[in-house]
Protein backbone atom coordinates (compact mmCIF):
# COMPACT_ATOMS: atom_id res chain seq x y z
CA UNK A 1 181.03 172.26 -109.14
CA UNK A 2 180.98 168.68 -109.78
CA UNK A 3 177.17 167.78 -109.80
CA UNK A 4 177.44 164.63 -107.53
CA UNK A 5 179.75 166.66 -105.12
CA UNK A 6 176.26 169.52 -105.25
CA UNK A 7 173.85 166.92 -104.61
CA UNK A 8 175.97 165.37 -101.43
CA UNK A 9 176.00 168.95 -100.33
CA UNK A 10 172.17 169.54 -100.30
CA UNK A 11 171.86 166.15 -98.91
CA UNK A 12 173.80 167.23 -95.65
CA UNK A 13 171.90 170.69 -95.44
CA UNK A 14 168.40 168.92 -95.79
CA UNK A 15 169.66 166.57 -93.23
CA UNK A 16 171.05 169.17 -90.71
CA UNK A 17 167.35 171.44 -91.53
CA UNK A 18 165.23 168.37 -90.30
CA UNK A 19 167.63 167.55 -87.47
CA UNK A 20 166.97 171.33 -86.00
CA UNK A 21 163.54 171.15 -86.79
CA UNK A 22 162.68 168.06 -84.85
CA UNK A 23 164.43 168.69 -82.28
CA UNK A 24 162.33 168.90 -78.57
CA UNK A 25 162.27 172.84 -77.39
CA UNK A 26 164.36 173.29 -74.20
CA UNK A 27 162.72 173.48 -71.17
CA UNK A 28 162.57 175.97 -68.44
CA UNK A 29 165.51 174.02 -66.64
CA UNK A 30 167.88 174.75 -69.64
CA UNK A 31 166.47 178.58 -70.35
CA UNK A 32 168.73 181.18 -69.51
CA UNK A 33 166.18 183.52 -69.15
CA UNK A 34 163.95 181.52 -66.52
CA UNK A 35 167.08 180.61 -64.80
CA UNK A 36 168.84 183.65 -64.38
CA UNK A 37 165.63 184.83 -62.58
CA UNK A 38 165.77 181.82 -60.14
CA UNK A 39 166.79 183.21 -56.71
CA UNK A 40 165.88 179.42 -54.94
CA UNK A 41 165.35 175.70 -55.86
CA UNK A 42 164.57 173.21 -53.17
CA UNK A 43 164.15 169.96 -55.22
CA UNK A 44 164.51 167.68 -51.89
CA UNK A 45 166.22 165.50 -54.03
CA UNK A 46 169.30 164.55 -52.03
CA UNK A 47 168.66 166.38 -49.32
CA UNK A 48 167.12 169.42 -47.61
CA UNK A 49 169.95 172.10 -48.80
CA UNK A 50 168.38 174.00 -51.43
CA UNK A 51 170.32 172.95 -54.79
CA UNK A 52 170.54 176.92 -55.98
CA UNK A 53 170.44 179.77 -53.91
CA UNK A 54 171.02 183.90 -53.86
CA UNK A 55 171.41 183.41 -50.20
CA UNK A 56 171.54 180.53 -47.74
CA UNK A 57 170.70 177.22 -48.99
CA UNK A 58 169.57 175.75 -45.49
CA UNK A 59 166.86 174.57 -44.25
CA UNK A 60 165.90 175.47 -40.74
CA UNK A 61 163.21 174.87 -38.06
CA UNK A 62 161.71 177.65 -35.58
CA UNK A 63 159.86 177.13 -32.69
CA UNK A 64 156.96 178.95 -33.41
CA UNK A 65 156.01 181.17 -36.33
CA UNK A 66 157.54 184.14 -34.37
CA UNK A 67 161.34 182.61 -34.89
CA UNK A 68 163.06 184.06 -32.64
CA UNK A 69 165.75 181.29 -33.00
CA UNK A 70 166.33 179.21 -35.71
CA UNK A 71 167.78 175.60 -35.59
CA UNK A 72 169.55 173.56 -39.02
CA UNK A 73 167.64 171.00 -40.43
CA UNK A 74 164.76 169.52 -39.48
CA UNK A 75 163.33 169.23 -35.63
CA UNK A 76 159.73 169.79 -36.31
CA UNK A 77 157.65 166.19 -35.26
CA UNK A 78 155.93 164.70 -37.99
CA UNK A 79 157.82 166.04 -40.49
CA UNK A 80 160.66 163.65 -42.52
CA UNK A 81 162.46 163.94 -45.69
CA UNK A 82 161.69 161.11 -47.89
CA UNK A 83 164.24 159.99 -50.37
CA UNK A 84 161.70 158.33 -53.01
CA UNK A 85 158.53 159.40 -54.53
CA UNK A 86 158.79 163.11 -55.61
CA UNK A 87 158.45 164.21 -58.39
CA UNK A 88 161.69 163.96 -59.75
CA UNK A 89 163.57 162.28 -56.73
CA UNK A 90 162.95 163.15 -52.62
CA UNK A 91 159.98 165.16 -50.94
CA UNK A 92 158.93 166.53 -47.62
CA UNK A 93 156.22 164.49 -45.75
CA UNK A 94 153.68 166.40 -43.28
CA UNK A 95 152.14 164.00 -41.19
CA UNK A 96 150.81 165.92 -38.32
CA UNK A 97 150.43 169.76 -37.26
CA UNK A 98 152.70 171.33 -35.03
CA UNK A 99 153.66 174.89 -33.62
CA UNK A 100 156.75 174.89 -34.63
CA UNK A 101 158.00 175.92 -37.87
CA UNK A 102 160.27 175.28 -40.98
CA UNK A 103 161.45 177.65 -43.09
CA UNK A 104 164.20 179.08 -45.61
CA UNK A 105 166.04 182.40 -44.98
CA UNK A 106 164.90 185.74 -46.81
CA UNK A 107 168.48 186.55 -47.59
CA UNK A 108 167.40 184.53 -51.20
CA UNK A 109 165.00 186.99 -52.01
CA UNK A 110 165.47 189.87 -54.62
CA UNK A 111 166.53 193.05 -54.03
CA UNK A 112 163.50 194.84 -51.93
CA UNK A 113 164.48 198.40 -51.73
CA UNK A 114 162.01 199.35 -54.96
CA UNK A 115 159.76 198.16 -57.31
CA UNK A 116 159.59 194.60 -57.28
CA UNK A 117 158.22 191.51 -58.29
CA UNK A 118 157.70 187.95 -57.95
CA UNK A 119 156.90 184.05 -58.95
CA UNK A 120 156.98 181.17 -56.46
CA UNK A 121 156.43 177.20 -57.70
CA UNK A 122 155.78 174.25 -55.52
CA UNK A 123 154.15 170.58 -55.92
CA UNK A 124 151.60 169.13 -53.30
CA UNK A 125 150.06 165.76 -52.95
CA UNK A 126 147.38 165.31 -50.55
CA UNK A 127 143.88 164.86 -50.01
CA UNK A 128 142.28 168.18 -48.42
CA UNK A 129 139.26 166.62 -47.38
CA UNK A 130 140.78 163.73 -45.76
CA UNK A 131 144.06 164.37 -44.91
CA UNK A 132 143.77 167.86 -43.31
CA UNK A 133 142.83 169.19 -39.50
CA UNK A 134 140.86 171.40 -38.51
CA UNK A 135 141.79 175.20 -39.26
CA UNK A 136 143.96 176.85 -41.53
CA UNK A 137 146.95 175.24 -43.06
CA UNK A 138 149.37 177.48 -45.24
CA UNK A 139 151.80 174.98 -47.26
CA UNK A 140 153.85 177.96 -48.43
CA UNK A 141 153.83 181.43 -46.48
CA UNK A 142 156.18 184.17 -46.99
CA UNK A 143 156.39 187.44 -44.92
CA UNK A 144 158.35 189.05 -42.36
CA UNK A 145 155.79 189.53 -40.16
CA UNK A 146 152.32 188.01 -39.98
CA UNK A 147 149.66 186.30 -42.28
CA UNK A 148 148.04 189.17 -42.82
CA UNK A 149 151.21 192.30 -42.48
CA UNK A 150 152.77 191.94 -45.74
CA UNK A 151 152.94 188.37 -46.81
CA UNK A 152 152.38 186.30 -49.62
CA UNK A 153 150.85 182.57 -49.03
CA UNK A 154 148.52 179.66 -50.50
CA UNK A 155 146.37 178.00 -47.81
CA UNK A 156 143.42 175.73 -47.76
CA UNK A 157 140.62 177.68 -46.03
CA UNK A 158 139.01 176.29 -42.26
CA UNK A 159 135.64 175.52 -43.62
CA UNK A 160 134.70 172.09 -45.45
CA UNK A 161 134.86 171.69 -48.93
CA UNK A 162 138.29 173.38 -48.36
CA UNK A 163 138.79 176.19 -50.79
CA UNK A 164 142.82 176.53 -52.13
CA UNK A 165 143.59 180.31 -51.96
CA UNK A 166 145.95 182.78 -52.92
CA UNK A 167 146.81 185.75 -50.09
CA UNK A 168 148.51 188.91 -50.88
CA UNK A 169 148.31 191.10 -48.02
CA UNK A 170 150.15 194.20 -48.12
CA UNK A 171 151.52 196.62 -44.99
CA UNK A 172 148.80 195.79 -42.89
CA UNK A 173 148.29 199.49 -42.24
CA UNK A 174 148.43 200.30 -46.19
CA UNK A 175 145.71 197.80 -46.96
CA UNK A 176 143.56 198.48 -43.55
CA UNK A 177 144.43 201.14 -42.71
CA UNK A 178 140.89 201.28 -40.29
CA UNK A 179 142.15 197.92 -38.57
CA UNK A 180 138.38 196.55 -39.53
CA UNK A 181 138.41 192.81 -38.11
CA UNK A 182 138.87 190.40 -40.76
CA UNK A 183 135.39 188.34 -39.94
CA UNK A 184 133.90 191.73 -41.05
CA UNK A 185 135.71 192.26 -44.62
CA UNK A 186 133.04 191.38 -47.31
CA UNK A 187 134.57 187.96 -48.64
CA UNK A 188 134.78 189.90 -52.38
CA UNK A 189 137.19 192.42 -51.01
CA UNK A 190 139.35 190.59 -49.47
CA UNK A 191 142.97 190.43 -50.84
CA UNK A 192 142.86 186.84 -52.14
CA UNK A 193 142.06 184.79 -54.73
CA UNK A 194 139.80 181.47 -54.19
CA UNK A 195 139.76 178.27 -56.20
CA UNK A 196 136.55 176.36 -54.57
CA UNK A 197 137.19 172.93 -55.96
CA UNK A 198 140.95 172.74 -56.56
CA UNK A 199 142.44 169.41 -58.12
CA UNK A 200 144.09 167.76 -55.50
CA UNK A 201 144.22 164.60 -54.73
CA UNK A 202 147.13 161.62 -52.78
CA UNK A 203 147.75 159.96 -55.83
CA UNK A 204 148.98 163.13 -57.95
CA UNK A 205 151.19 165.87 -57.74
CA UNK A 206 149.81 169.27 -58.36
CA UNK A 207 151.74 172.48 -59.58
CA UNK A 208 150.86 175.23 -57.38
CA UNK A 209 152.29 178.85 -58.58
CA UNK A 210 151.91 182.47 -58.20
CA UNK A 211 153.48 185.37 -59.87
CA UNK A 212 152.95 189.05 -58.21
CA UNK A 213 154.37 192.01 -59.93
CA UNK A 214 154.02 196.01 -59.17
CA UNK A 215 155.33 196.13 -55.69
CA UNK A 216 155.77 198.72 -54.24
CA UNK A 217 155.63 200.63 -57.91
CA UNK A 218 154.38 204.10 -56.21
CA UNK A 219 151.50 206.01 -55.52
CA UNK A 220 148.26 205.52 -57.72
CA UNK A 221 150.42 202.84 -59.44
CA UNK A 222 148.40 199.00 -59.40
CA UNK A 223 150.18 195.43 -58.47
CA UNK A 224 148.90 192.30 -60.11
CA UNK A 225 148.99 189.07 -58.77
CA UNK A 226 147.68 185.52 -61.28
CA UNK A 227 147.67 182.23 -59.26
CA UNK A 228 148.01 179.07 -61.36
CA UNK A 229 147.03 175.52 -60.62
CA UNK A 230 148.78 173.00 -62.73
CA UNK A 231 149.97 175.55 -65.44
CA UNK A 232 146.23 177.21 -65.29
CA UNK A 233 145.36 180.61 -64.25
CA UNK A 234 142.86 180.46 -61.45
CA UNK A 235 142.24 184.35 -61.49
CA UNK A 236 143.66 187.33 -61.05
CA UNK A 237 143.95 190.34 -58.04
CA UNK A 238 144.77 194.05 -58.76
CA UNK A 239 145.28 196.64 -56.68
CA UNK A 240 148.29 198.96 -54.88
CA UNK A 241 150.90 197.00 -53.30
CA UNK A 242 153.44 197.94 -50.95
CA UNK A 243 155.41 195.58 -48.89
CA UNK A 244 158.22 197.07 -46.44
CA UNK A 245 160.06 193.64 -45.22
CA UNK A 246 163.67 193.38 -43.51
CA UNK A 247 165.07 190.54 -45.98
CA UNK A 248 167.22 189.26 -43.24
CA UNK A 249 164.02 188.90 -40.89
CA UNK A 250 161.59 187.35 -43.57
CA UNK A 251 161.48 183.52 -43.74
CA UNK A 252 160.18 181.60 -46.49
CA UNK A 253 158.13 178.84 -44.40
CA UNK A 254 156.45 175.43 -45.52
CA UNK A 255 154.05 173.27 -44.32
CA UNK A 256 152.05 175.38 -41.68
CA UNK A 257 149.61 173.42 -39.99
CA UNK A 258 149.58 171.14 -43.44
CA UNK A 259 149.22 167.66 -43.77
CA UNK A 260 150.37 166.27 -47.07
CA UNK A 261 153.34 166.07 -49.23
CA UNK A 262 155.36 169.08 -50.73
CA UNK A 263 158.52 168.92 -53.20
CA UNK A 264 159.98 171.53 -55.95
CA UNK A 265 159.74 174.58 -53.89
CA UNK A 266 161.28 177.69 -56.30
CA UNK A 267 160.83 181.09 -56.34
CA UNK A 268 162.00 183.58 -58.77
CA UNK A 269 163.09 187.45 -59.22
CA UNK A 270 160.09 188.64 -61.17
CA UNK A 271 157.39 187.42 -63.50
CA UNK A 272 157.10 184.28 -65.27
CA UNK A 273 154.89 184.48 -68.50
CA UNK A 274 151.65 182.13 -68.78
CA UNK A 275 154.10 179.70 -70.60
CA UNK A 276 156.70 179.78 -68.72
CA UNK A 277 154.66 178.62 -65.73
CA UNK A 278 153.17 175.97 -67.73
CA UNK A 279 156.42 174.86 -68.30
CA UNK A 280 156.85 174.21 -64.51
CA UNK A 281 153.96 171.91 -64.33
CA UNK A 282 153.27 168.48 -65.00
């Protein structure tokens, strides 16, 4: 081979070596594997239809956590869509609590007839101290039936500082079975985890996310739930998990009593790894 003609040719394959090399990794928004586990994707963007969905992509507003009816779009007071500001482009604003409710249909969740898991991602922007009421406030609650009857949520707990926690309450006759009133569970039992100074604050957005896997795996068999704060694990809960929902009656509802901002709402068909999640943050 002519020698000049050799050394052209090792030029280009250096050249193409350092290209690949350099090169930033993909991120979770171009892997396959992290999308094709993506059953919803509210990025408020351009509006309030979510921009990928297993099921329906609309928004829609009950009038009380019950929802018995459910209305398109937004009729909730003190609640707006803002166009600017998110994290990437629109956000929903909480300015005030109300009854009523919003919500996304549980026709985008997975398959619930066995074993299943699952990993939910959302920003918030607020100040907990200043900006919230009195009471509870759940920014993101899932369940078919109540808080504490087989539902997944994050809250900010009643009492000041407010504490940032992670519920996963199974069949509420599976986990208490005895009915025991919840004032009188030891706070070490209960089926949460706490973060007692979580970093929030009105001029950031912070990643909130949760993965739960193991549910509803059978008899003897443990769940395991890891909530993250800004790509961090905050701890971890094991223990037997079974959750018997009607996915056309469960609603995936924002904002509960919350005061604050909210944008990037996605939740996904099984477990993202420690990486993956930190991916998802800022």
């Amino acid at each position: 081979m002519n020698p000049m003609l050799n050394n052209r040719l090792w030029q280009r394959m250096v050249i193409a070596l350092v290209w690949f090399v350099v090169q930033p990794a993909s991120s979770n928004a171009q892997n396959p594997d992290v999308d094709s586990l993506l059953r919803l994707h509210a990025s408020f963007d351009r509006s309030l239809d979510a921009v990928s969905a297993k099921g329906d992509p609309k928004l829609y507003t009950a009038d009380t956590l019950a929802r018995k009816e459910l209305r398109e779009g937004i009729h909730r007071p003190g609640v707006e869509w803002v166009a600017e500001g998110g994290v990437q482009g629109g956000y929903l604003k909480f300015r005030s609590k109300s009854p009523k409710v919003i919500c996304y249909r549980g026709d985008n969740l997975s398959n619930l007839s066995g074993p299943w898991s699952i990993t939910a991602s959302l920003f918030l922007r607020l100040d907990p101290e200043r900006d919230l009421q009195p009471g509870y406030c759940d920014p993101l609650q899932i369940t078919q039936k109540a808080w504490n009857d087989a539902a997944f949520f994050v809250d900010f707990d009643k009492d000041s500082p407010r504490a940032f926690r992670l519920g996963i309450f199974s069949d509420l006759t599976f986990w208490n079975p005895k009915n025991i009133a919840w004032e009188a569970w030891p706070i070490d039992s209960r089926p949460m985890i706490s973060v007692a100074k979580p970093p929030f604050g009105r001029d950031q957005w912070t990643h909130v996310a949760f993965t739960v896997e193991g549910i509803n795996a059978g008899e003897g068999k443990k769940g395991k739930a890891i909530f993250y704060l800004n790509g961090q694990s905050q701890g971890t809960y094991e223990a037997p998990l079974q959750f018997r929902w009607d996915r056309d009656q469960t609603a995936i509802m924002l904002g509960i009593d919350y005061i604050g901002d909210l944008d990037e709402l996605k939740v996904f068909e099984g477990v993202l790894e420690p990486e993956q999640i930190q991916a998802l943050a800022p």
